[in-house]
C-alpha atoms as a PDB file:
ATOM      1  CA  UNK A   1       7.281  -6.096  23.403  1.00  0.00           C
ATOM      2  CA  UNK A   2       9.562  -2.541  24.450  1.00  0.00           C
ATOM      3  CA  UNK A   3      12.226  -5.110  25.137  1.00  0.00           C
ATOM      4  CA  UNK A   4      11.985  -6.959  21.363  1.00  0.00           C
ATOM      5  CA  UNK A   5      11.681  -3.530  19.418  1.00  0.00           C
ATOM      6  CA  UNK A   6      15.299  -2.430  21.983  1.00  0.00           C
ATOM      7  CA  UNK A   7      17.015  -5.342  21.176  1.00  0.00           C
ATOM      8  CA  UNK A   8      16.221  -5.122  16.973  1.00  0.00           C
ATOM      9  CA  UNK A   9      17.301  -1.166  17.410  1.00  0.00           C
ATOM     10  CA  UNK A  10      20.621  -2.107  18.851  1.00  0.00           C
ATOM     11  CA  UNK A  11      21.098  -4.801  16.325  1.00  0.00           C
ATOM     12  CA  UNK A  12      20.530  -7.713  18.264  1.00  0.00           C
ATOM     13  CA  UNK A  13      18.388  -9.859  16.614  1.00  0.00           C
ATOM     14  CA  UNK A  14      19.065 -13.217  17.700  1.00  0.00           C
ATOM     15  CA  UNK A  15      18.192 -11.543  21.009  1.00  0.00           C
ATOM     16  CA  UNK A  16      15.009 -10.129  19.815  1.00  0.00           C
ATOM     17  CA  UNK A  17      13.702 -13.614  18.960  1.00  0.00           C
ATOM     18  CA  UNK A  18      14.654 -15.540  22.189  1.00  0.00           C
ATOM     19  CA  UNK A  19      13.215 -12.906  24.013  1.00  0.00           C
ATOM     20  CA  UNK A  20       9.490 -13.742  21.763  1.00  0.00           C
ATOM     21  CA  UNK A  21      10.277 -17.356  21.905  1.00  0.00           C
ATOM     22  CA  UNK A  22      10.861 -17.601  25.678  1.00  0.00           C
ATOM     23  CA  UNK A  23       7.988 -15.129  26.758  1.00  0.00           C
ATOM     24  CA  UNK A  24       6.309 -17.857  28.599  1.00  0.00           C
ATOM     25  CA  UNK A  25       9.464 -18.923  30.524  1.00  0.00           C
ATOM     26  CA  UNK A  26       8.869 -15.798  32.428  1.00  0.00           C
ATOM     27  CA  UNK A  27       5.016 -15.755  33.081  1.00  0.00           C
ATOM     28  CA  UNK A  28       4.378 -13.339  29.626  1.00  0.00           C
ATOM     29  CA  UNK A  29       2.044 -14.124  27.216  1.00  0.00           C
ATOM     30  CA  UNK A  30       3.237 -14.149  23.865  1.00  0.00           C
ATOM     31  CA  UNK A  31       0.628 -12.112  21.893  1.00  0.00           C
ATOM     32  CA  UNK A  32      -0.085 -10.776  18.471  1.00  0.00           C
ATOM     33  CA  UNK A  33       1.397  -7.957  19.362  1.00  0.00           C
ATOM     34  CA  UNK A  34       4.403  -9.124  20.823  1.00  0.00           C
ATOM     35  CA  UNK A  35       4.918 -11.369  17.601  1.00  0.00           C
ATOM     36  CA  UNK A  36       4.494  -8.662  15.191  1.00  0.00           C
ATOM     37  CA  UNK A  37       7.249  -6.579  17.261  1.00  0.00           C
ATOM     38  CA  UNK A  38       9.752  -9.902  16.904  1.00  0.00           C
ATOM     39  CA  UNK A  39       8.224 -10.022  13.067  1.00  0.00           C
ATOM     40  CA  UNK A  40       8.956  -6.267  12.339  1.00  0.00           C
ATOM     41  CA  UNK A  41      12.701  -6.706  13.569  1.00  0.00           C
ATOM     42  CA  UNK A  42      13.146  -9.900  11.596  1.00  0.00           C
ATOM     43  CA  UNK A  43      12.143  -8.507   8.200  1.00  0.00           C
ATOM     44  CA  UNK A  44      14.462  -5.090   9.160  1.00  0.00           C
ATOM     45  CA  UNK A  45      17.341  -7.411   9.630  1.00  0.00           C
ATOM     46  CA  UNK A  46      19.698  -7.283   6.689  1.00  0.00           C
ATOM     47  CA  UNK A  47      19.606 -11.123   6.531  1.00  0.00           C
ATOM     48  CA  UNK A  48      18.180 -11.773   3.587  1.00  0.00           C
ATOM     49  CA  UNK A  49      18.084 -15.805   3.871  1.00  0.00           C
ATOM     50  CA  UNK A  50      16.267 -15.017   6.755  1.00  0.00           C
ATOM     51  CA  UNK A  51      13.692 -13.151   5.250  1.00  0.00           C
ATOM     52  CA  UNK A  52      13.574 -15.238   2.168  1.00  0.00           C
ATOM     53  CA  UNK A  53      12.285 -18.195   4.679  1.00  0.00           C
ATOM     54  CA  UNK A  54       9.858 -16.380   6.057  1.00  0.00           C
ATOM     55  CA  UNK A  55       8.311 -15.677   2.702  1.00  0.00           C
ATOM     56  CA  UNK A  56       8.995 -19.362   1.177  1.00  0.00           C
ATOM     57  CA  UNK A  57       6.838 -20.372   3.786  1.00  0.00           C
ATOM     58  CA  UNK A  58       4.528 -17.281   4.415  1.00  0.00           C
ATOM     59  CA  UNK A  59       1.323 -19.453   4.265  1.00  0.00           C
ATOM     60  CA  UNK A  60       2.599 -22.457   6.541  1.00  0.00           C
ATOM     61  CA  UNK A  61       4.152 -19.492   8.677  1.00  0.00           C
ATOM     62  CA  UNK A  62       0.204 -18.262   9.408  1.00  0.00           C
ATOM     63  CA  UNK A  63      -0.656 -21.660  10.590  1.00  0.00           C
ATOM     64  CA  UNK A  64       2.343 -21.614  13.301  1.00  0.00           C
ATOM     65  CA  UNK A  65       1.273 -18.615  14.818  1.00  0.00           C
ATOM     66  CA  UNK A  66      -2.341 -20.302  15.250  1.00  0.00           C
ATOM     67  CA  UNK A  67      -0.942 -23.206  16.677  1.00  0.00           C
ATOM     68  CA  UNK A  68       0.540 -20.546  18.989  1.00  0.00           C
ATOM     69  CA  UNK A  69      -2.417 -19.687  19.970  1.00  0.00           C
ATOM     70  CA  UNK A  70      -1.676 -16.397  18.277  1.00  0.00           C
ATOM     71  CA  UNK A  71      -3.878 -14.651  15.696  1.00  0.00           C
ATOM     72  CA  UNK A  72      -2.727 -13.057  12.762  1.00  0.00           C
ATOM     73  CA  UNK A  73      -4.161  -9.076  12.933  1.00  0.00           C
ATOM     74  CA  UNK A  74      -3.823  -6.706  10.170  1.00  0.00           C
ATOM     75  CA  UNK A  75      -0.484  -5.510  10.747  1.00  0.00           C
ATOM     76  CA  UNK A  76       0.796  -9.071  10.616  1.00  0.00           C
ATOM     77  CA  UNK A  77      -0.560  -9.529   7.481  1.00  0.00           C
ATOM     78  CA  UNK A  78       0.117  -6.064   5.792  1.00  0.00           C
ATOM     79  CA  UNK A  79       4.169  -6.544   7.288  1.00  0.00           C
ATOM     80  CA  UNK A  80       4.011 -10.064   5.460  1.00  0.00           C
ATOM     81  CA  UNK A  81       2.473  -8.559   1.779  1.00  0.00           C
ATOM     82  CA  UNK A  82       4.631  -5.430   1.980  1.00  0.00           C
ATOM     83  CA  UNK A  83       8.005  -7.351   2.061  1.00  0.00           C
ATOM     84  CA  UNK A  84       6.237 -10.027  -0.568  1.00  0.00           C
ATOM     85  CA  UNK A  85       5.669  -7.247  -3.055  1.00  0.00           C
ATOM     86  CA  UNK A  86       9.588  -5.572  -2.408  1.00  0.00           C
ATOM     87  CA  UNK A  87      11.322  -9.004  -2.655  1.00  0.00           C
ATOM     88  CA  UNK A  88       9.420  -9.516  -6.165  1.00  0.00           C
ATOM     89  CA  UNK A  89       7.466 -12.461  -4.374  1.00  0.00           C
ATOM     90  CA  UNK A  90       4.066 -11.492  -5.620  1.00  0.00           C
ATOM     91  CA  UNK A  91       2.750 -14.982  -5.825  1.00  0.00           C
ATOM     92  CA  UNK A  92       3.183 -14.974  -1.834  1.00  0.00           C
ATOM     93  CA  UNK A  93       1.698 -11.662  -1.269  1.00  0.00           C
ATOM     94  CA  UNK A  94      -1.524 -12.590  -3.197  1.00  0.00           C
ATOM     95  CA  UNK A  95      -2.147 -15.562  -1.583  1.00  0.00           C
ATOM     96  CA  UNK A  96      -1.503 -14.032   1.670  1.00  0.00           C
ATOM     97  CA  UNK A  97      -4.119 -11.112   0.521  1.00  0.00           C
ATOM     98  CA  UNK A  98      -6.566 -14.161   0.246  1.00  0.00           C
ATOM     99  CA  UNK A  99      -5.928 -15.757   3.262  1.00  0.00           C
ATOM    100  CA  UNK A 100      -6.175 -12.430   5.142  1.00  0.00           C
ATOM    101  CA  UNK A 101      -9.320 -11.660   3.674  1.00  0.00           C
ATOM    102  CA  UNK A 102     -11.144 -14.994   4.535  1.00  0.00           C
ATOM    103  CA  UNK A 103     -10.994 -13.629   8.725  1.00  0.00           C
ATOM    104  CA  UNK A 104      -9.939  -9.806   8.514  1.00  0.00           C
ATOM    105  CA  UNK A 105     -11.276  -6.889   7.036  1.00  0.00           C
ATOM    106  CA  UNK A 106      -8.617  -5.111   5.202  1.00  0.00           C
ATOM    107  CA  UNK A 107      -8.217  -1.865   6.594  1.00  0.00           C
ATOM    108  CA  UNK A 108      -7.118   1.098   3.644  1.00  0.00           C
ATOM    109  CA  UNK A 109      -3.371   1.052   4.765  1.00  0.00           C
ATOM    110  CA  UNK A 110      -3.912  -2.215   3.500  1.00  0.00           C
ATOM    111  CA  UNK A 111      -5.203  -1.928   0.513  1.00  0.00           C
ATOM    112  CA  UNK A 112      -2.795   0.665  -0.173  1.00  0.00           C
ATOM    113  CA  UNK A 113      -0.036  -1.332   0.158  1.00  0.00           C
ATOM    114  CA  UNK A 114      -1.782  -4.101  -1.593  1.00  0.00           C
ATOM    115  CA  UNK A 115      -2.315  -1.906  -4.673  1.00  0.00           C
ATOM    116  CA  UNK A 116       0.755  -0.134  -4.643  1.00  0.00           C
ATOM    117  CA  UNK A 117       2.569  -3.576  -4.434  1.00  0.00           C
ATOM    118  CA  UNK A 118       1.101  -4.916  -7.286  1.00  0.00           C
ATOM    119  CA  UNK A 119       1.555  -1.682  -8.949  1.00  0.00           C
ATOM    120  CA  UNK A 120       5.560  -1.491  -8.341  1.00  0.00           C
ATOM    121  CA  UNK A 121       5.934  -5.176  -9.248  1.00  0.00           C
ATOM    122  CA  UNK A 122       4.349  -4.882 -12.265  1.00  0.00           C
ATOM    123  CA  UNK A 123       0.860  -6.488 -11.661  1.00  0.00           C
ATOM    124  CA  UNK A 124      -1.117  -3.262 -12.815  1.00  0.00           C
ATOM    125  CA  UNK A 125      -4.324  -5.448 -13.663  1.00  0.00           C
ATOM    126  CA  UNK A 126      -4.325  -7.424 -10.521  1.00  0.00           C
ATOM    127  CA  UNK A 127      -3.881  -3.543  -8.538  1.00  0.00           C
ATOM    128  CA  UNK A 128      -7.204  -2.702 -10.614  1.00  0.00           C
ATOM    129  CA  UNK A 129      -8.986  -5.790  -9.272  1.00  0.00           C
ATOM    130  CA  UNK A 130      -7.844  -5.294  -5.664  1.00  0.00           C
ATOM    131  CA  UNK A 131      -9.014  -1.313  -6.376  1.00  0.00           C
ATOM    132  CA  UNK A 132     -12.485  -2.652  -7.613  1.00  0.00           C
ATOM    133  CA  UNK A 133     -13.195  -5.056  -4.685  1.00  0.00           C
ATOM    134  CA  UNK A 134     -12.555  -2.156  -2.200  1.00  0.00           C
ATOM    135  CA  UNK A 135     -15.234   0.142  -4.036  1.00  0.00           C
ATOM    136  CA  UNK A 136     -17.590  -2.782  -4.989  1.00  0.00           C
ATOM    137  CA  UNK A 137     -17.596  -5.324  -1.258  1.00  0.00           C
ATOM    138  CA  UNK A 138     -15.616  -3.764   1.199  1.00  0.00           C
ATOM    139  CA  UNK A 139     -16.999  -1.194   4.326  1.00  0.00           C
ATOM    140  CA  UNK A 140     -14.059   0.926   3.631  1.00  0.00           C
ATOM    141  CA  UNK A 141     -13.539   3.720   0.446  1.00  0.00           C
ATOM    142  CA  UNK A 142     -10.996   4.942  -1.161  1.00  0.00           C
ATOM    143  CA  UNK A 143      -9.126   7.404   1.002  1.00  0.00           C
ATOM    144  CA  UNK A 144      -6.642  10.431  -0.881  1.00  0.00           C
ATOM    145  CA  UNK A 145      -3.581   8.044  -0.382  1.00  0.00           C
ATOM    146  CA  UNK A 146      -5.489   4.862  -2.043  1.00  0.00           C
ATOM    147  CA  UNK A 147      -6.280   7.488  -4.647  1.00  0.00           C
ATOM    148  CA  UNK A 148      -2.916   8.719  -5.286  1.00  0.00           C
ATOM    149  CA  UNK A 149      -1.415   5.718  -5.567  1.00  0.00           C
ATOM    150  CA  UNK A 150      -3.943   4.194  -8.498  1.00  0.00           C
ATOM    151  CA  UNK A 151      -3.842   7.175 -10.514  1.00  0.00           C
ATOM    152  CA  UNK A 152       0.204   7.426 -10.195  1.00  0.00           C
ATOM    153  CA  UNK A 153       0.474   4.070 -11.656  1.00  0.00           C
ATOM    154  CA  UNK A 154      -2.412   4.537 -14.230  1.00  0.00           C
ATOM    155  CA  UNK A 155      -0.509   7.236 -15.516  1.00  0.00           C
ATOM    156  CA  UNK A 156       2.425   5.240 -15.640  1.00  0.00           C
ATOM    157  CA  UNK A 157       1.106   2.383 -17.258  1.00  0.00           C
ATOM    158  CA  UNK A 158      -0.673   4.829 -19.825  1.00  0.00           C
ATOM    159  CA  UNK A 159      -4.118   4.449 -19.057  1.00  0.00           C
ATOM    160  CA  UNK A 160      -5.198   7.875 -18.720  1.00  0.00           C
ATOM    161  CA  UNK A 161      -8.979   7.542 -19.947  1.00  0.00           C
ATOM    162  CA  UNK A 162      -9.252   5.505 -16.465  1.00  0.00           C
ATOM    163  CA  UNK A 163      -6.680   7.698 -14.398  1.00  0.00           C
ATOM    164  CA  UNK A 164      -9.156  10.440 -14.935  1.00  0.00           C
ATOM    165  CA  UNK A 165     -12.152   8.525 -13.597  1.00  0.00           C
ATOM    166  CA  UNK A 166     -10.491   7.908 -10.584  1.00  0.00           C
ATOM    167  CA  UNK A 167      -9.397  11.349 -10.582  1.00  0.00           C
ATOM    168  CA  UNK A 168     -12.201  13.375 -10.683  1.00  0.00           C
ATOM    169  CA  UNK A 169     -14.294  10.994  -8.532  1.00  0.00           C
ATOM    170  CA  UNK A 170     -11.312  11.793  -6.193  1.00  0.00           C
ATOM    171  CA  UNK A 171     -11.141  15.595  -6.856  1.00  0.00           C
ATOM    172  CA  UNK A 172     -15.236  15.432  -6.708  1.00  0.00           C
ATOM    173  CA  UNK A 173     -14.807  14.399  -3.070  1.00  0.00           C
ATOM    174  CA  UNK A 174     -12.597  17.340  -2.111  1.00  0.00           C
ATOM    175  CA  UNK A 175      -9.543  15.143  -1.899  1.00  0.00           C
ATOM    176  CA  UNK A 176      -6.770  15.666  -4.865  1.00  0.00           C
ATOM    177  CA  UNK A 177      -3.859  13.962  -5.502  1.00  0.00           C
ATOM    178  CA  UNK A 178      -0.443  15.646  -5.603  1.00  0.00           C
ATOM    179  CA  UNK A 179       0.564  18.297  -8.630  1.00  0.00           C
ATOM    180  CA  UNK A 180       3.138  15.772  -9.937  1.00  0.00           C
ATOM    181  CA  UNK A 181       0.414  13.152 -10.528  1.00  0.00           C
ATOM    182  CA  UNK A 182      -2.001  15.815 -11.455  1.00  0.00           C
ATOM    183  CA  UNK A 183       0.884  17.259 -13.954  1.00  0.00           C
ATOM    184  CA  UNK A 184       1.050  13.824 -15.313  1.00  0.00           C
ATOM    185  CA  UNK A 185      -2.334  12.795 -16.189  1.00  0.00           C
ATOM    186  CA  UNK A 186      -2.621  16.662 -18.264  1.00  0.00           C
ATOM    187  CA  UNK A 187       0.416  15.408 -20.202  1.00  0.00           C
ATOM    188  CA  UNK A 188      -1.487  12.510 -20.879  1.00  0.00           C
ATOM    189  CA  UNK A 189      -4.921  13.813 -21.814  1.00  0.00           C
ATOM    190  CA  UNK A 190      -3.362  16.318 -23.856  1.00  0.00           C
ATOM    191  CA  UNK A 191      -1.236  13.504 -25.526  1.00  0.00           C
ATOM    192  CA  UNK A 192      -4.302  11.981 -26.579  1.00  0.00           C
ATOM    193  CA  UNK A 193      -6.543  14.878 -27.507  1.00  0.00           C
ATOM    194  CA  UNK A 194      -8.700  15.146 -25.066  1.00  0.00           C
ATOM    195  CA  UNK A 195      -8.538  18.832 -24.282  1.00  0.00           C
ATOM    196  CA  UNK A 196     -12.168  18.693 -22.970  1.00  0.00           C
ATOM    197  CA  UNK A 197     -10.936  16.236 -20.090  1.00  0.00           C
ATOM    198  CA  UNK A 198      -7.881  18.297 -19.241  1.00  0.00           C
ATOM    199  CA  UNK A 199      -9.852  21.599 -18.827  1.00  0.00           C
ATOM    200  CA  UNK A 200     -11.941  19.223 -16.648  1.00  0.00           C
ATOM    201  CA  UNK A 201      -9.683  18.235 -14.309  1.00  0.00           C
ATOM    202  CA  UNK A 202      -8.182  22.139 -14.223  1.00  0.00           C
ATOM    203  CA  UNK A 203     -11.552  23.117 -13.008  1.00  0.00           C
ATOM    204  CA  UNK A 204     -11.288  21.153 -10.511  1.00  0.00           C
ATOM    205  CA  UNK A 205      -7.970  22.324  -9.507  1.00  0.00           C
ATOM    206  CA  UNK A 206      -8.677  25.914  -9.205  1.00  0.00           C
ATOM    207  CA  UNK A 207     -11.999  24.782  -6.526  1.00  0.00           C
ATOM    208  CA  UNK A 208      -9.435  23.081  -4.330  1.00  0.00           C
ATOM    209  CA  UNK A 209      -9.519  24.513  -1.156  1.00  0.00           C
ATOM    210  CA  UNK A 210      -7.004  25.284   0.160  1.00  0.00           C
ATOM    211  CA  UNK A 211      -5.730  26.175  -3.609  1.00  0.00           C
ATOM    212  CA  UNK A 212      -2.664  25.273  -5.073  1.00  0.00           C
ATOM    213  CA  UNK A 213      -0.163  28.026  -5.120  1.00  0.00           C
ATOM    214  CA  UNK A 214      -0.419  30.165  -7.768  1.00  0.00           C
ATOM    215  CA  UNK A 215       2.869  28.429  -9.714  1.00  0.00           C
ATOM    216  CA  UNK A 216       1.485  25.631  -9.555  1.00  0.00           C
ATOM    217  CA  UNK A 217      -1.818  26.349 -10.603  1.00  0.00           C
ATOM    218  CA  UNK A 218      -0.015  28.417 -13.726  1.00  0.00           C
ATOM    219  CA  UNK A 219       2.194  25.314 -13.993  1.00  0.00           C
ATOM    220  CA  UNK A 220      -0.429  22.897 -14.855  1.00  0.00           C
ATOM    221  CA  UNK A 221      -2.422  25.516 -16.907  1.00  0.00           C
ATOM    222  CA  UNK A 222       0.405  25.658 -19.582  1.00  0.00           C
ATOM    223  CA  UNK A 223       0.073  22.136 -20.097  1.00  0.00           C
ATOM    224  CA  UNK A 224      -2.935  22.727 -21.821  1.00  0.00           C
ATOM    225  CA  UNK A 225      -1.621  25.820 -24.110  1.00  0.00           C
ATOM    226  CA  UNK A 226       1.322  23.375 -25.436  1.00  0.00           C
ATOM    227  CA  UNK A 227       0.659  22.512 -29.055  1.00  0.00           C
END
């Protein structure tokens, strides 16, 4: 695997993926590990026909590695949605969220880059879904990051009533989100009258410990003294 990840830092590719392919030549086994390594320097490669293959075929890609003998882990799958979501491919990444979830737990990098891919490719109801299944079925929670990133794009897409829910059942569990996004959903309450809400979530600013600085705390205070 060292030898893979070497020959993708110095550019090498072509290298890179002889060196998976022909593992067994030399008595190696060609693992999951060893095939995410080939996998990682593929999609860093700046050939984009290449990577466009592997995402045509994402799904029939899966059932090559099995025949392999290898099985697809977590980071296999996560590496595989991430570049579906940047290459606007979003059709390939959900399907690929299925199929992952049929055998593997998603872990909550995963679901953070689930959400935060749907989010960024414009799929904001489809990131509330994925958001709901984690609270609702799965063994994991929301952790701060998961948390940041659905009540950014809340805020972005406007939908502050909910952006607050999420925020102060993240705020109520000691974990906050960062002053932009915090600065951002004020601006929004306050938008939209609801004063009540904002002094809310300000209460729950100043019990954050450790606090905010005091500029930042007298930042997002003046938010609500705007008229």
């Amino acid at each position: 695997m060292r030898i893979i990840m070497l020959y993708g830092k110095a550019g090498k590719v072509k290298h890179a993926i002889n060196t998976f392919h022909d593992m067994h030549l030399y008595g190696c086994k060609r693992t999951v590990k060893s095939f995410n390594a080939a996998l990682k320097v593929l999609i860093q490669t700046r050939d984009l026909g290449a990577i466009e293959a592997i995402l045509a075929d994402g799904l029939f890609f899966m059932v090559e590695m099995e025949k392999l003998g290898i099985k697809p882990d977590v980071i296999t799958y996560t590496t595989l949605i991430t570049t579906s979501y940047q290459k606007n491919r979003c059709k390939i990444g959900s399907g690929l969220w299925n199929l992952m979830k049929i055998g593997i737990e998603p872990d909550e990098v995963t679901y953070n880059l689930v959400i935060k891919g749907f989010c960024q490719a414009g799929y904001l109801e489809m990131a509330k879904r994925v958001y709901s299944s984690l609270e609702g079925r799965s063994k994991h929670r929301p952790n701060v990051k998961i948390y940041q990133t659905i009540i950014h794009y809340l805020c972005k897409g406007g939908e502050y009533n909910l952006a607050y829910a999420r925020c102060i059942d993240c705020m109520r569990k000691s974990s906050f989100p960062n002053v932009d996004t915090i600065h951002s959903l004020l601006q929004g309450l306050m938008r939209n009258g609801q004063l009540c809400k904002a002094n809310m979530i300000m209460k729950l600013v100043r019990s954050r410990k450790p606090p905010f600085s005091s500029t930042q705390l007298d930042s997002l205070q003046s938010i609500l003294s705007r008229k």
